[in-house]
N, C-alpha and C. Protein backbone atom coordinates (compact mmCIF):
# COMPACT_ATOMS: atom_id res chain seq x y z
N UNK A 1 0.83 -1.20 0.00
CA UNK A 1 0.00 0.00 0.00
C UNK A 1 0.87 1.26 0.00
N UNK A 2 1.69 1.32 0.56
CA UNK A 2 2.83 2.70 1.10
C UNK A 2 3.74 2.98 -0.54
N UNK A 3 4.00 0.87 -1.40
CA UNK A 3 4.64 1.68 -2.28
C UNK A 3 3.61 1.91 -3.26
N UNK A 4 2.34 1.45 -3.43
CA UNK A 4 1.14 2.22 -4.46
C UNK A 4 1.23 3.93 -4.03
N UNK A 5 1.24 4.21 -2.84
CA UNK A 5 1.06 5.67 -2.80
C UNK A 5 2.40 6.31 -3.34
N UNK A 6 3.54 5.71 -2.78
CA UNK A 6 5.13 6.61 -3.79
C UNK A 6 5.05 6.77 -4.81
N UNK A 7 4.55 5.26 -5.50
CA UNK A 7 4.34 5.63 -7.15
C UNK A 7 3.65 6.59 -7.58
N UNK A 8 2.38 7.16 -7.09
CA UNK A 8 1.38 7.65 -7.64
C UNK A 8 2.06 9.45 -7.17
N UNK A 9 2.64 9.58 -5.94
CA UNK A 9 3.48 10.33 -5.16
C UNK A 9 4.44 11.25 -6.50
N UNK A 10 4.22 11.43 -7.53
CA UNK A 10 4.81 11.94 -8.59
C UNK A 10 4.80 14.03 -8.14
N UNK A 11 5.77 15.01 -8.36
CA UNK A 11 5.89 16.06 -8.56
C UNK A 11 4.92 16.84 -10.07
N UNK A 12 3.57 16.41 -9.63
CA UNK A 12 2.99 17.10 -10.50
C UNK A 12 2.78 18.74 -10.86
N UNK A 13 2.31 19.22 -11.90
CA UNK A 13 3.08 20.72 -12.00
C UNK A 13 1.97 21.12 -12.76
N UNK A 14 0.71 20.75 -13.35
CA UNK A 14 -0.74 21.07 -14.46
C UNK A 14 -1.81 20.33 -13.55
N UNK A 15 -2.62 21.28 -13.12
CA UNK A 15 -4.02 20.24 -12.28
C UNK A 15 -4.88 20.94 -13.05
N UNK A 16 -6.07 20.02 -13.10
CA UNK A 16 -7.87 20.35 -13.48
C UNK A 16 -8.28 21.57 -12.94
N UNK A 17 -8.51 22.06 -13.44
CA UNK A 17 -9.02 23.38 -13.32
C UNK A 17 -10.16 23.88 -12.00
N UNK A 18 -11.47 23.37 -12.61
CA UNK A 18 -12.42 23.16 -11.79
C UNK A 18 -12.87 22.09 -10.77
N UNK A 19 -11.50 21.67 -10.47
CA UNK A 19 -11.48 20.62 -8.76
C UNK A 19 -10.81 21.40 -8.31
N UNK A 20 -11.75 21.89 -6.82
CA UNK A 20 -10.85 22.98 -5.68
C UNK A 20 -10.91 21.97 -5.24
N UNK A 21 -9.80 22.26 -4.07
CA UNK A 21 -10.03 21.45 -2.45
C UNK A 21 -10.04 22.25 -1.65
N UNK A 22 -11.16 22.17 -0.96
CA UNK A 22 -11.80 22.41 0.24
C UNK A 22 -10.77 22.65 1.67
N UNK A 23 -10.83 24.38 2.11
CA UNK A 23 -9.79 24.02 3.31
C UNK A 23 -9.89 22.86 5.04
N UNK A 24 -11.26 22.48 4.84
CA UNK A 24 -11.23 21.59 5.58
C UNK A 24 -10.24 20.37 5.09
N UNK A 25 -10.21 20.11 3.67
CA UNK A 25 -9.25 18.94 2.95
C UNK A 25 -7.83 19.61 3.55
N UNK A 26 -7.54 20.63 3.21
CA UNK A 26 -6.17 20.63 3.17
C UNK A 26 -5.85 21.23 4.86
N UNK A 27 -6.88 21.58 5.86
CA UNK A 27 -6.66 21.17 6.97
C UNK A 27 -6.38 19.56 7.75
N UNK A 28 -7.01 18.75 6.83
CA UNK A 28 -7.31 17.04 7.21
C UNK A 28 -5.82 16.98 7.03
N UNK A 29 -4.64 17.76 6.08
CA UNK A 29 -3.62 17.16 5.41
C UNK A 29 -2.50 18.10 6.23
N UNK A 30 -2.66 19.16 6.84
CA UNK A 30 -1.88 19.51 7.74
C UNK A 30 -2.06 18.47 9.08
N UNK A 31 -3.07 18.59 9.65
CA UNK A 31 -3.25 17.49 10.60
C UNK A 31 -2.37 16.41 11.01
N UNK A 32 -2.16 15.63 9.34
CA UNK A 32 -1.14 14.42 9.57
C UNK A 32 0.22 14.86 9.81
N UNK A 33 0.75 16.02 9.88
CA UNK A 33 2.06 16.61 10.15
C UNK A 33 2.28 16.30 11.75
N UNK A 34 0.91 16.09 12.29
CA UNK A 34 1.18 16.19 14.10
C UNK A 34 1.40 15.17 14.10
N UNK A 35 1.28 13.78 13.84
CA UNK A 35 1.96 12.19 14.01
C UNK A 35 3.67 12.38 13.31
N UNK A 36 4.04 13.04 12.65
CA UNK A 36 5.36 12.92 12.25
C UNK A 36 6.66 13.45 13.05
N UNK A 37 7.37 12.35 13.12
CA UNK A 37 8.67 12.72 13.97
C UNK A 37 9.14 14.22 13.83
N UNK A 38 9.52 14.75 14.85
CA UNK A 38 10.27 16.33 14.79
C UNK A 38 11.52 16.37 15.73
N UNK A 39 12.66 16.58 15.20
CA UNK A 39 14.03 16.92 15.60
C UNK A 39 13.68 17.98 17.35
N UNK A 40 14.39 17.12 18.19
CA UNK A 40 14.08 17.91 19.64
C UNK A 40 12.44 17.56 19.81
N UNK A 41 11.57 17.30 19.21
CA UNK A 41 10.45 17.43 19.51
C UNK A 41 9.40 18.67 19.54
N UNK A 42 10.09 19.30 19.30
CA UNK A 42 10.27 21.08 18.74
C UNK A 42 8.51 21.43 18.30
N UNK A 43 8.52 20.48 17.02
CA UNK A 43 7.35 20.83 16.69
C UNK A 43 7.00 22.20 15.84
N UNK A 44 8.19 22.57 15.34
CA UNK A 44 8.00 24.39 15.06
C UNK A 44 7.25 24.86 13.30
N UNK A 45 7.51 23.60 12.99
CA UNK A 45 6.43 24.43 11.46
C UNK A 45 5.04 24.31 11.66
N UNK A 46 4.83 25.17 10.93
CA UNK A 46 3.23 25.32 10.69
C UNK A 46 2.81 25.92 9.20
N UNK A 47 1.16 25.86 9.01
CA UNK A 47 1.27 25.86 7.53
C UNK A 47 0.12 27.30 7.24
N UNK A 48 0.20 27.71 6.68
CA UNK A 48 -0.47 29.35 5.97
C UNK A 48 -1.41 28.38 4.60
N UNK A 49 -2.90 28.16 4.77
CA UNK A 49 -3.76 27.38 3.71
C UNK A 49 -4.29 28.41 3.00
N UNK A 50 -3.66 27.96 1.49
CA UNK A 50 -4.70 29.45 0.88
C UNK A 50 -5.70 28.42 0.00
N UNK A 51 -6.47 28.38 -0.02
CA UNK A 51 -7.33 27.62 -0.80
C UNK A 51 -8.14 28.84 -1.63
N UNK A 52 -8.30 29.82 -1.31
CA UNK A 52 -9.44 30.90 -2.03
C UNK A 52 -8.79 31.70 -3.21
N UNK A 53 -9.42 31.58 -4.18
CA UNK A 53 -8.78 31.39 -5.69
C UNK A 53 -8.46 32.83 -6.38
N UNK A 54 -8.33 34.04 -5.09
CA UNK A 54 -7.82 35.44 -5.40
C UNK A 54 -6.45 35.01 -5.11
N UNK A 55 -6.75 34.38 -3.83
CA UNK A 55 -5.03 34.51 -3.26
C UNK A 55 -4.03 33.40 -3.87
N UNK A 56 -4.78 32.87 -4.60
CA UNK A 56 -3.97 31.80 -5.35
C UNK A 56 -3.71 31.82 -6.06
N UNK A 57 -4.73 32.92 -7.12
CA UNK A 57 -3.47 33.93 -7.65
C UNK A 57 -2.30 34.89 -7.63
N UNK A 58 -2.51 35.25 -6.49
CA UNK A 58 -1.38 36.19 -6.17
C UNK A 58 -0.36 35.65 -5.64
N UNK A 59 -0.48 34.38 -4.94
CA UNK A 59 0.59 33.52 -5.07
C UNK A 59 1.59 33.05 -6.45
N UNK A 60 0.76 32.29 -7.24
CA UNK A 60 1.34 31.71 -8.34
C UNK A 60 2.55 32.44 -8.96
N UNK A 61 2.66 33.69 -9.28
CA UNK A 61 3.44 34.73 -9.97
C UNK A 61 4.61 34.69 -8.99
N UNK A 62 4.21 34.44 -8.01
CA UNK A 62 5.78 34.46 -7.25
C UNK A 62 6.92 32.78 -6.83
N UNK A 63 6.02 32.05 -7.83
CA UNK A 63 7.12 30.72 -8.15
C UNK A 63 7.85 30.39 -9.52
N UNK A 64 8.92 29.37 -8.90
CA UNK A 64 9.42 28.58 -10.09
C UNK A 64 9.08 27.69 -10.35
N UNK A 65 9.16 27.23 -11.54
CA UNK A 65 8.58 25.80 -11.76
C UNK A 65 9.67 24.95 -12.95
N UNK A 66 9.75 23.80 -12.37
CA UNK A 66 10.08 22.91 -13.36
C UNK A 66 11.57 23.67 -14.03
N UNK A 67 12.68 24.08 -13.09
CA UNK A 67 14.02 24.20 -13.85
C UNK A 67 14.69 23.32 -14.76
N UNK A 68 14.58 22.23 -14.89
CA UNK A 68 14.99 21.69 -16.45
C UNK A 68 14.52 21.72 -17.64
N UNK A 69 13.09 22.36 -17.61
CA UNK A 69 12.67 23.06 -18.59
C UNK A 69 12.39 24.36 -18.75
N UNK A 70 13.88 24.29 -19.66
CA UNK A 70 13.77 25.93 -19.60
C UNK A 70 12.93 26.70 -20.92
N UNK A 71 12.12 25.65 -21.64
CA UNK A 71 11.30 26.72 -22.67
C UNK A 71 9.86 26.70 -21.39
N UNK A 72 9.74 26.45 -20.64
CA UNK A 72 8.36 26.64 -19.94
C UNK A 72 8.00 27.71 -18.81
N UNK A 73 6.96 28.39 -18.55
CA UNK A 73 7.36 29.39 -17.29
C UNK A 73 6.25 28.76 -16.45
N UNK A 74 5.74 27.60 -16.30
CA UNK A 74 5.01 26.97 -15.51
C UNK A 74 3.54 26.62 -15.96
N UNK A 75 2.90 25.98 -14.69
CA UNK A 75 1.44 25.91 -15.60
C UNK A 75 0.32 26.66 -16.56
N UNK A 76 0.33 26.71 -17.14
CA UNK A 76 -0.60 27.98 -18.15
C UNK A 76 -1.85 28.40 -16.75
N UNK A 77 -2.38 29.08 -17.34
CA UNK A 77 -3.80 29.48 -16.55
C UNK A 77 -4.83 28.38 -16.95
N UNK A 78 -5.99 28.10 -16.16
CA UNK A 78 -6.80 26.86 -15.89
C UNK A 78 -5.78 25.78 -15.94
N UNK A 79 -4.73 25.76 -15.88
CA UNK A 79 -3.80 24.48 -15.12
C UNK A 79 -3.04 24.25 -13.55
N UNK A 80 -3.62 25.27 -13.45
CA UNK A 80 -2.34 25.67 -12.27
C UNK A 80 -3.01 25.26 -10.80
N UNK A 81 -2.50 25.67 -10.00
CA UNK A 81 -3.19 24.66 -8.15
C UNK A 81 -4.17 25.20 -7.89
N UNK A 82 -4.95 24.26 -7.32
CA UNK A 82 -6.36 24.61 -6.93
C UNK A 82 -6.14 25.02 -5.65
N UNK A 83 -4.65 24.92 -4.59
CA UNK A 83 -4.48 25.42 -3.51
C UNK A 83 -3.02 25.04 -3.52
N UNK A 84 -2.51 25.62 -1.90
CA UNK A 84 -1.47 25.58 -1.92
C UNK A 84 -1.49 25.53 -0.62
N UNK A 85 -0.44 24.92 0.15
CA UNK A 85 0.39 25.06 1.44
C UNK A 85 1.33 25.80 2.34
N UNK A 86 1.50 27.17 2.36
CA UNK A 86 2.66 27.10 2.82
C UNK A 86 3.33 26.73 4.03
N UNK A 87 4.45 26.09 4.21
CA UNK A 87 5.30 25.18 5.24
C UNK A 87 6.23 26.44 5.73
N UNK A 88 5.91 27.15 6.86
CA UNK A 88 6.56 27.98 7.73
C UNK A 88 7.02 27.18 9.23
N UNK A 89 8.46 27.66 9.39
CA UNK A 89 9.18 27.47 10.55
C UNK A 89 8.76 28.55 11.29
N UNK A 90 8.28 28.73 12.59
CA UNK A 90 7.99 29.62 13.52
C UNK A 90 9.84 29.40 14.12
N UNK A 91 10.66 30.58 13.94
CA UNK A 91 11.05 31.04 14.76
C UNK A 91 11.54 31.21 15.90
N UNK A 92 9.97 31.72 16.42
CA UNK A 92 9.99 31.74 17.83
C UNK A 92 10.18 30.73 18.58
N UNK A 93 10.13 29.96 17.84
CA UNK A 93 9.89 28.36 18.89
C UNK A 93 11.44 27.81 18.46
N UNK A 94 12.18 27.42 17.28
CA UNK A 94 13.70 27.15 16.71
C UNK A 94 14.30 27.96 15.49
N UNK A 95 15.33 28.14 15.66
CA UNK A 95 15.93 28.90 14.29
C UNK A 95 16.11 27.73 13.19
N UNK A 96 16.48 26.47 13.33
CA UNK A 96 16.44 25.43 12.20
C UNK A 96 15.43 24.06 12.93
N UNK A 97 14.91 23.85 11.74
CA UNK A 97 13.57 22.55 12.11
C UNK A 97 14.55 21.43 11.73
N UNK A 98 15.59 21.00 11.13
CA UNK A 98 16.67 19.79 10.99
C UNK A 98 15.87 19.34 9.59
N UNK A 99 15.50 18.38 9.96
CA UNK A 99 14.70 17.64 8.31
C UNK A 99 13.52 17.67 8.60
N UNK A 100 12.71 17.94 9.69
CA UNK A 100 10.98 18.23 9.92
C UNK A 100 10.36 18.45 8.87
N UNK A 101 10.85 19.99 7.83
CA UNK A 101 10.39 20.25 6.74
C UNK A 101 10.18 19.31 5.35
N UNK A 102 11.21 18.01 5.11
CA UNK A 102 10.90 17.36 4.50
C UNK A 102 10.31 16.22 4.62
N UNK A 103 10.39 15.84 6.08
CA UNK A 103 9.17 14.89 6.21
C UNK A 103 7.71 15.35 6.35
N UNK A 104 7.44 16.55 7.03
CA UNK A 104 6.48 16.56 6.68
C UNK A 104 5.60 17.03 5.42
N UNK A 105 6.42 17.44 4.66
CA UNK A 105 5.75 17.85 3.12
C UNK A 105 5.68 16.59 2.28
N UNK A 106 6.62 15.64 2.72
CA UNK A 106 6.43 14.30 1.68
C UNK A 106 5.18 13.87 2.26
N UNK A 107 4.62 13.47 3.40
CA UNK A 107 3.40 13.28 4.49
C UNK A 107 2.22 13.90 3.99
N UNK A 108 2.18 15.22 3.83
CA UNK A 108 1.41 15.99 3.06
C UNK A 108 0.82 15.37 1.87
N UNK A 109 1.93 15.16 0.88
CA UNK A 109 1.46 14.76 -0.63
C UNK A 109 1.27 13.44 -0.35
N UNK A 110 1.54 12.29 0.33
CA UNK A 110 0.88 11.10 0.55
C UNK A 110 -0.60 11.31 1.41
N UNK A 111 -0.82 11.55 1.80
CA UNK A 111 -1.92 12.43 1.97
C UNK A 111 -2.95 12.78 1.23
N UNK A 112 -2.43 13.68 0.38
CA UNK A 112 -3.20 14.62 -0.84
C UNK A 112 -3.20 13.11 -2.35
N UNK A 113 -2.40 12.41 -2.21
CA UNK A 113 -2.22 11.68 -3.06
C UNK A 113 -3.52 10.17 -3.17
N UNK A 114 -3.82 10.13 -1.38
CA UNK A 114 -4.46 9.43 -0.69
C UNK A 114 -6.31 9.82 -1.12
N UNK A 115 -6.45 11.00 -1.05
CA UNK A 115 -7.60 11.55 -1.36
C UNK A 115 -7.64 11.91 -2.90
N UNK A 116 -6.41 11.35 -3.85
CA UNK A 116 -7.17 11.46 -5.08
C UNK A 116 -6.48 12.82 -6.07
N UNK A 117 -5.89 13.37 -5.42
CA UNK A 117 -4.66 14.93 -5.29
C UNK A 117 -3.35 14.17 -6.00
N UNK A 118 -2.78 15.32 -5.72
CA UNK A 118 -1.30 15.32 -6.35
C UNK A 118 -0.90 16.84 -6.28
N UNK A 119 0.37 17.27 -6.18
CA UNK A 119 0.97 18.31 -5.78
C UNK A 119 2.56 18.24 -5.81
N UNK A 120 3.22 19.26 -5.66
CA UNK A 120 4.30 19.51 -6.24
C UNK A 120 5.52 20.49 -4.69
N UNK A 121 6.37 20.07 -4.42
CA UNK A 121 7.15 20.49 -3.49
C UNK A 121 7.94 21.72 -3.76
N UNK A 122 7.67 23.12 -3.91
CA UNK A 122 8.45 24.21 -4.71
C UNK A 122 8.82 24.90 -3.60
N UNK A 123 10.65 24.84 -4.19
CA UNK A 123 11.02 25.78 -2.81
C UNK A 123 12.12 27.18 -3.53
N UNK A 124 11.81 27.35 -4.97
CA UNK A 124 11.87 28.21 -5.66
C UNK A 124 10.78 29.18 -5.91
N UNK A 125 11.14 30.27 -5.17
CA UNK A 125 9.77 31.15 -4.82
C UNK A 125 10.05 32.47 -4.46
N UNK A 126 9.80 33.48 -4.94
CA UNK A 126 10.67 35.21 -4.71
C UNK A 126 9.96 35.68 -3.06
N UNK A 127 10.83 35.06 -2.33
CA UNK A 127 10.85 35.07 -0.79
C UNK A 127 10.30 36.18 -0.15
N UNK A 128 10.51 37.58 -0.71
CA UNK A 128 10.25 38.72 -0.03
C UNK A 128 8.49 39.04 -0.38
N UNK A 129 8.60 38.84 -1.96
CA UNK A 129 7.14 39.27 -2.54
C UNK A 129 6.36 38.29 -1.94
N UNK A 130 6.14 37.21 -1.82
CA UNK A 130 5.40 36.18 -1.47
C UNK A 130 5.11 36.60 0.37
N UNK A 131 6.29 36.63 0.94
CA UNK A 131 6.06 37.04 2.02
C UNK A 131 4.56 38.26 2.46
N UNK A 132 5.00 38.73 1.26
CA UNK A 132 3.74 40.38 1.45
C UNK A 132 2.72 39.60 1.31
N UNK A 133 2.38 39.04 0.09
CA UNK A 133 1.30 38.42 -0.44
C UNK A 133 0.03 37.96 0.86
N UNK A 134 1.11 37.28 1.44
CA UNK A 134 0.96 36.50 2.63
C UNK A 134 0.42 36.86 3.88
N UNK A 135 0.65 38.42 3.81
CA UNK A 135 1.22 39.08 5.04
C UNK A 135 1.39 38.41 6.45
N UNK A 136 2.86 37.89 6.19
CA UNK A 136 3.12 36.96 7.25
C UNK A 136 4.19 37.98 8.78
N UNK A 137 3.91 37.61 9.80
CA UNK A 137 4.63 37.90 10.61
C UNK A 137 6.05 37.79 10.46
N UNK A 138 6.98 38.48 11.24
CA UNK A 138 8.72 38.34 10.85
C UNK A 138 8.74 37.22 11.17
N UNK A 139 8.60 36.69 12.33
CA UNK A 139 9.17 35.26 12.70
C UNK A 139 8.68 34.28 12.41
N UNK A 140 7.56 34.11 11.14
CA UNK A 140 7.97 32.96 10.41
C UNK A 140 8.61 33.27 9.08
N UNK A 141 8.93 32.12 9.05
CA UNK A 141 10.24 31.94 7.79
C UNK A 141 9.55 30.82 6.65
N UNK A 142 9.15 31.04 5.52
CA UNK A 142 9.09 30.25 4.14
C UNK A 142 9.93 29.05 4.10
N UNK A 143 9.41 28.13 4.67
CA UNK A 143 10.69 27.01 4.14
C UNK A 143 10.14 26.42 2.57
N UNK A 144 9.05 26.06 2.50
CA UNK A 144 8.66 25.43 1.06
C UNK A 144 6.90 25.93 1.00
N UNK A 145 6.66 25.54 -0.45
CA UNK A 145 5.43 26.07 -0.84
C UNK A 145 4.73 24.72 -1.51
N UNK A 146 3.63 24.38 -0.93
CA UNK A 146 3.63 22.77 -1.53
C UNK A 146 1.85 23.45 -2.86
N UNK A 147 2.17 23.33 -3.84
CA UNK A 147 1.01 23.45 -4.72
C UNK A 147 0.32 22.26 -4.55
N UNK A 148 -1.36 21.95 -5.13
CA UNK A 148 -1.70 20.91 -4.66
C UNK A 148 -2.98 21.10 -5.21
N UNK A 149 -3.57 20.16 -6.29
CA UNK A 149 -4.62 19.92 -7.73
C UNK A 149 -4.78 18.15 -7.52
N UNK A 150 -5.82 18.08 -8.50
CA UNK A 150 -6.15 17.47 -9.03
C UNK A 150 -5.18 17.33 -10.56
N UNK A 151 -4.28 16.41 -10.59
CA UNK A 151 -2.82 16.45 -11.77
C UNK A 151 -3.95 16.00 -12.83
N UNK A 152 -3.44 17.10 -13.93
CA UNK A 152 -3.70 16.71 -15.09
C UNK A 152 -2.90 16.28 -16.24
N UNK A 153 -1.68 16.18 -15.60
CA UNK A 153 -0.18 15.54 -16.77
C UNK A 153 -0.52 13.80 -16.19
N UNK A 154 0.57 13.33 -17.17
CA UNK A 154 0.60 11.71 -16.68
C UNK A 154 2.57 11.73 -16.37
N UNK A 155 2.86 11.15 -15.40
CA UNK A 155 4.40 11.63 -15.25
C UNK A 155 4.57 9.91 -15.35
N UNK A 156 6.04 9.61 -16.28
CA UNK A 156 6.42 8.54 -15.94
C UNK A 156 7.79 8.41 -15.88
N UNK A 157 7.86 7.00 -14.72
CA UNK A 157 8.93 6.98 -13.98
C UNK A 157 10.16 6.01 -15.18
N UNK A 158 11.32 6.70 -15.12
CA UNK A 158 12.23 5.83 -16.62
C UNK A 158 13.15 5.78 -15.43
N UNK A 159 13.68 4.33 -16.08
CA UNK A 159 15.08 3.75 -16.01
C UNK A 159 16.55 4.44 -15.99
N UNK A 160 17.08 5.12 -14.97
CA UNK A 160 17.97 6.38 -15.22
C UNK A 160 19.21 5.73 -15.94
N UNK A 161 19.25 6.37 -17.35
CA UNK A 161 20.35 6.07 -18.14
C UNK A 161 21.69 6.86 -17.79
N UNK A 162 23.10 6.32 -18.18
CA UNK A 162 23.99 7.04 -17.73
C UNK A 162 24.56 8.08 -17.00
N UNK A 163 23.62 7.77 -15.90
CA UNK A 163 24.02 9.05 -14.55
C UNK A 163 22.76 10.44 -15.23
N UNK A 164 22.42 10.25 -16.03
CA UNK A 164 21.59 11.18 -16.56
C UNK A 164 20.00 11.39 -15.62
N UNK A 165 19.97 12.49 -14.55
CA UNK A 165 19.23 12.65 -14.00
C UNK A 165 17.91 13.63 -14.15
N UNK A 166 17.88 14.25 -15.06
CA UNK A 166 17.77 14.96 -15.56
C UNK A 166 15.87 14.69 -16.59
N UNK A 167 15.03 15.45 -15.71
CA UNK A 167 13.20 15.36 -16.33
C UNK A 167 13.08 15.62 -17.40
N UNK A 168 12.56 15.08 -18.41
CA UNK A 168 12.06 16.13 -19.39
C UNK A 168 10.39 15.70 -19.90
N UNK A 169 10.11 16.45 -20.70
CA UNK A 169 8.33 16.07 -21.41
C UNK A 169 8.71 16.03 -22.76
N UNK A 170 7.71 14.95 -23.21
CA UNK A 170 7.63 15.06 -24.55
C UNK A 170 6.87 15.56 -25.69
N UNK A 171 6.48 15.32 -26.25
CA UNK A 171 5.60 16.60 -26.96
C UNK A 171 3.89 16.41 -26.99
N UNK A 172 3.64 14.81 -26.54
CA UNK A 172 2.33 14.53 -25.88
C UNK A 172 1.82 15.30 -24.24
N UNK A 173 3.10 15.73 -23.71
CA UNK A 173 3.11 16.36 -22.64
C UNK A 173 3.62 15.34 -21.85
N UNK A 174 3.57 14.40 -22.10
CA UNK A 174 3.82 13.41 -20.48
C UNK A 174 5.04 14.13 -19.98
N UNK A 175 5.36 14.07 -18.76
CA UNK A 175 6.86 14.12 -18.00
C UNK A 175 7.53 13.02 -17.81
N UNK A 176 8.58 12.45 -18.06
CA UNK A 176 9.61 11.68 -18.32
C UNK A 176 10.52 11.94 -16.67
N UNK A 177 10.62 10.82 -15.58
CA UNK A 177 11.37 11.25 -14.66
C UNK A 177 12.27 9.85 -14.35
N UNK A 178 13.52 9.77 -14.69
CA UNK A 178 14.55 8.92 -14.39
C UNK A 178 14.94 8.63 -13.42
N UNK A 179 14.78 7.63 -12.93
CA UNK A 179 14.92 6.63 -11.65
C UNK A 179 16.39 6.10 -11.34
N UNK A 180 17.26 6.03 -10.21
CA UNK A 180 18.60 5.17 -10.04
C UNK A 180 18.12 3.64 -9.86
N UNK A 181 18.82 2.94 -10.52
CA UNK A 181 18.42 1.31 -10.10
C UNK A 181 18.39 1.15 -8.47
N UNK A 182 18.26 0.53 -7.86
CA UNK A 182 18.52 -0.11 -6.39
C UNK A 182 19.76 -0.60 -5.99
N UNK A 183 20.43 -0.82 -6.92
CA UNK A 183 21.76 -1.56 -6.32
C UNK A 183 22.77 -0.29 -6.69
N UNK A 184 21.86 1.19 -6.87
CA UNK A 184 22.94 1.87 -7.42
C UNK A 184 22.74 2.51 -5.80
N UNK A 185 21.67 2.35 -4.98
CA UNK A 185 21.31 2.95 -3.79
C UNK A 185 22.05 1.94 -2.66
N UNK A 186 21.87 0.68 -2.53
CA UNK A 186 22.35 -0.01 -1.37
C UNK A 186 24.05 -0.30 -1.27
N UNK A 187 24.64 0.19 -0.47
CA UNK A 187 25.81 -0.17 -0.65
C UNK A 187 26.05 -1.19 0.26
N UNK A 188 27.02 -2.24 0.32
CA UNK A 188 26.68 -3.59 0.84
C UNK A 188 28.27 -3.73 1.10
């Protein structure tokens, strides 16, 4: 079951247009962040839900998307997230969360992946403008911005040829994402 959800667990980047999710949904999906291990026990991120489709625009303009393709500037309009996450470190509580931030955003999209979602981990994002957008207090800090649709690409997982790590799409659109074998991971 855990590896049906990795597979499906893909960095999607084009969702359906007219499927929102509901901030009770993407409250259900912060939620599961409170069962996940935290460095010290700390506990210090927390998440800013924009689900309402002004502010999700005024978000969007302030990300990157998809750096190995450089003819693209991200999802067109009616492709783009029906919401978004943001993953803030409070501060006040630690100056570094250790790896908190990436477990709980992978948690997140198994999650969102669980209910039928898919979403994308972007931590390329013009830090200051977004901040306004936001109007967030000083002492939290932007660690990542998790987008989060209903995927409308099909991403598939390839056989990583000669150290070549490297995504691309093809002209049907699919995304092409290259995998290391297993024995290139276990060292024995």
């Amino acid at each position: 079951m855990l590896k049906e959800l990795l597979l499906k667990n893909r960095s999607y980047r084009r969702f359906v247009l007219d499927v929102r999710i509901s901030r009770e949904e993407l409250t259900e999906l912060v939620g599961l962040t409170r069962y996940c291990a935290s460095g010290r026990n700390a506990q210090a991120l927390k998440y800013k839900v924009v689900a309402d489709v002004d502010l999700c625009d005024k978000v969007f303009p302030n990300l990157a998307w998809a750096g190995y393709l450089k003819d693209w500037d991200g999802p067109e309009e009616g492709e783009r997230p029906a919401a978004y996450l943001i993953q803030l470190l409070d501060t006040s509580i630690v100056e570094n969360c250790l790896c908190d931030d990436g477990i709980q955003a992978q948690t997140i999209l198994l999650g969102a992946v669980e209910k039928g979602y898919g979403g994308c981990i972007i931590k390329a994002f013009k830090n200051e403008s977004l901040r306004e957008v936001l109007q967030l207090p000083e002492h939290l800090k932007i660690m990542y911005v998790i987008a989060l649709g209903k995927p409308k690409e099909t991403v598939v997982l390839e056989e990583m040829k000669d150290g070549d790590y490297k995504y691309w799409r093809e002209t049907d659109g699919s995304h092409h994402v290259p995998k290391r074998a297993l024995d290139e991971l276990v060292i024995l």
